[in-house]
Protein backbone atom coordinates (compact mmCIF):
# COMPACT_ATOMS: atom_id res chain seq x y z
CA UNK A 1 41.03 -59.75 -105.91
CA UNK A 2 39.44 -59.55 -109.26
CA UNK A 3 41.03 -63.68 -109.75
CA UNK A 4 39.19 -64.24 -106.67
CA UNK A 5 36.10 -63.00 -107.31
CA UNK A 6 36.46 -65.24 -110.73
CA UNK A 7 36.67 -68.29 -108.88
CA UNK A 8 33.85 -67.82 -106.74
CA UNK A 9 31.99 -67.10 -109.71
CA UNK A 10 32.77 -70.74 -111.10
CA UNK A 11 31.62 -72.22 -108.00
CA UNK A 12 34.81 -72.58 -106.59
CA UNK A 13 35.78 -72.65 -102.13
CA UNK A 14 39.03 -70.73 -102.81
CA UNK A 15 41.27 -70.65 -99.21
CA UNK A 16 41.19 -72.56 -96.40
CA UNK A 17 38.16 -73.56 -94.51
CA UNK A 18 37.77 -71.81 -90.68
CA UNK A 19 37.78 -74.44 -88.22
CA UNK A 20 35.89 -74.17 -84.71
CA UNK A 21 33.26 -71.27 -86.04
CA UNK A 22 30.57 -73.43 -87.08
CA UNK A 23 29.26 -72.48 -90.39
CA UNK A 24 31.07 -72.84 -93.25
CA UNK A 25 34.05 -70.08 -93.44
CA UNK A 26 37.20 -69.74 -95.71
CA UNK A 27 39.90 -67.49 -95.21
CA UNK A 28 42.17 -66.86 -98.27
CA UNK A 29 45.84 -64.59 -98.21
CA UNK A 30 46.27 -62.44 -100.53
CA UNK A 31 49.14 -60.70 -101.21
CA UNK A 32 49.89 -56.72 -100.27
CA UNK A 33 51.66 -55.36 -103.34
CA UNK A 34 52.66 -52.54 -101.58
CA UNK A 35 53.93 -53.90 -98.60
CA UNK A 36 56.19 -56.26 -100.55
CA UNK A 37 55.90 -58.91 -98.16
CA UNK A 38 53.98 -61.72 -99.96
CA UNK A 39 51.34 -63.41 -99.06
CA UNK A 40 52.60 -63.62 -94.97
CA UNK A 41 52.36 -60.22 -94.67
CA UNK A 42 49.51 -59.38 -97.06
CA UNK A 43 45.43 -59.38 -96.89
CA UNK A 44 43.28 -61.92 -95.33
CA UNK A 45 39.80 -62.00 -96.57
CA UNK A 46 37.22 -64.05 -94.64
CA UNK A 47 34.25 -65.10 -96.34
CA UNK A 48 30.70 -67.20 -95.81
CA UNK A 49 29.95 -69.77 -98.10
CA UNK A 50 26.30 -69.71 -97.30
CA UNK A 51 24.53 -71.12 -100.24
CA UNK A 52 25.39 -73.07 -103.53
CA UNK A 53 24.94 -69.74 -105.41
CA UNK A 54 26.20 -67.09 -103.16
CA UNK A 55 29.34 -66.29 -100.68
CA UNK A 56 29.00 -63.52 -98.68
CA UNK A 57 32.11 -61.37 -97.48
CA UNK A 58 32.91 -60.91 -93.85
CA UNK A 59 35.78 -59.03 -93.38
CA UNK A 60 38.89 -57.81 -95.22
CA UNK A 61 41.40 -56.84 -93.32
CA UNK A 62 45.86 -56.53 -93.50
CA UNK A 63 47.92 -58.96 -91.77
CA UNK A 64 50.45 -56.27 -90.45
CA UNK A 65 47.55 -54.53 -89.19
CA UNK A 66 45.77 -57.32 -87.24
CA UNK A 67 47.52 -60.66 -86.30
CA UNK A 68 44.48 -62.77 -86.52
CA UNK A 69 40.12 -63.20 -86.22
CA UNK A 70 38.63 -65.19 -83.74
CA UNK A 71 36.32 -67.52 -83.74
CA UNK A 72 33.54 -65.67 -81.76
CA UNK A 73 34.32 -62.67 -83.78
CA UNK A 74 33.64 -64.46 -87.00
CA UNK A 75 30.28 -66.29 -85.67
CA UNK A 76 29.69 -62.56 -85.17
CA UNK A 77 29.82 -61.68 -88.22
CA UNK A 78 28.11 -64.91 -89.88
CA UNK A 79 24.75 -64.10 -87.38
CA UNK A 80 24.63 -60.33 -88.15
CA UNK A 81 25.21 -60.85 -92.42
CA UNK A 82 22.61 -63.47 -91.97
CA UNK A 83 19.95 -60.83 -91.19
């Protein structure tokens, strides 16, 4: 986490960009030490690359927990961070 938080930091767009949400998303895997399954089976954080100077996370949340995010879901939570 603390590697991701670095790159942000340096102005990088770590992850892969969302398609279909609208706004400008990333999701990057991370893996679950304590699972022991990698990156597959490890975290997925979601986050909003809103401004130049400033991402804004959406949602953390464990692969073996939930299989994905929709799209809706994450418009969801683009509209109510924007407040």
């Amino acid at each position: 986490m603390r590697q991701l938080v670095s790159r942000l930091e340096s102005d990088e767009r770590p992850g892969q960009l969302v398609p279909g949400v609208g706004y400008t998303v990333y999701k990057v895997r991370l893996p679950n030490r304590a699972a022991r399954r990698g990156k597959s089976g490890g975290f997925r954080i979601i986050y909003y690359a809103q401004l130049s100077d400033r991402a804004v996370l959406l949602t953390i949340y464990s692969k073996t927990d939930d299989t994905d995010i929709s799209a809706a879901e994450i418009r969801r939570l683009v509209t109510e961070a924007e407040r």
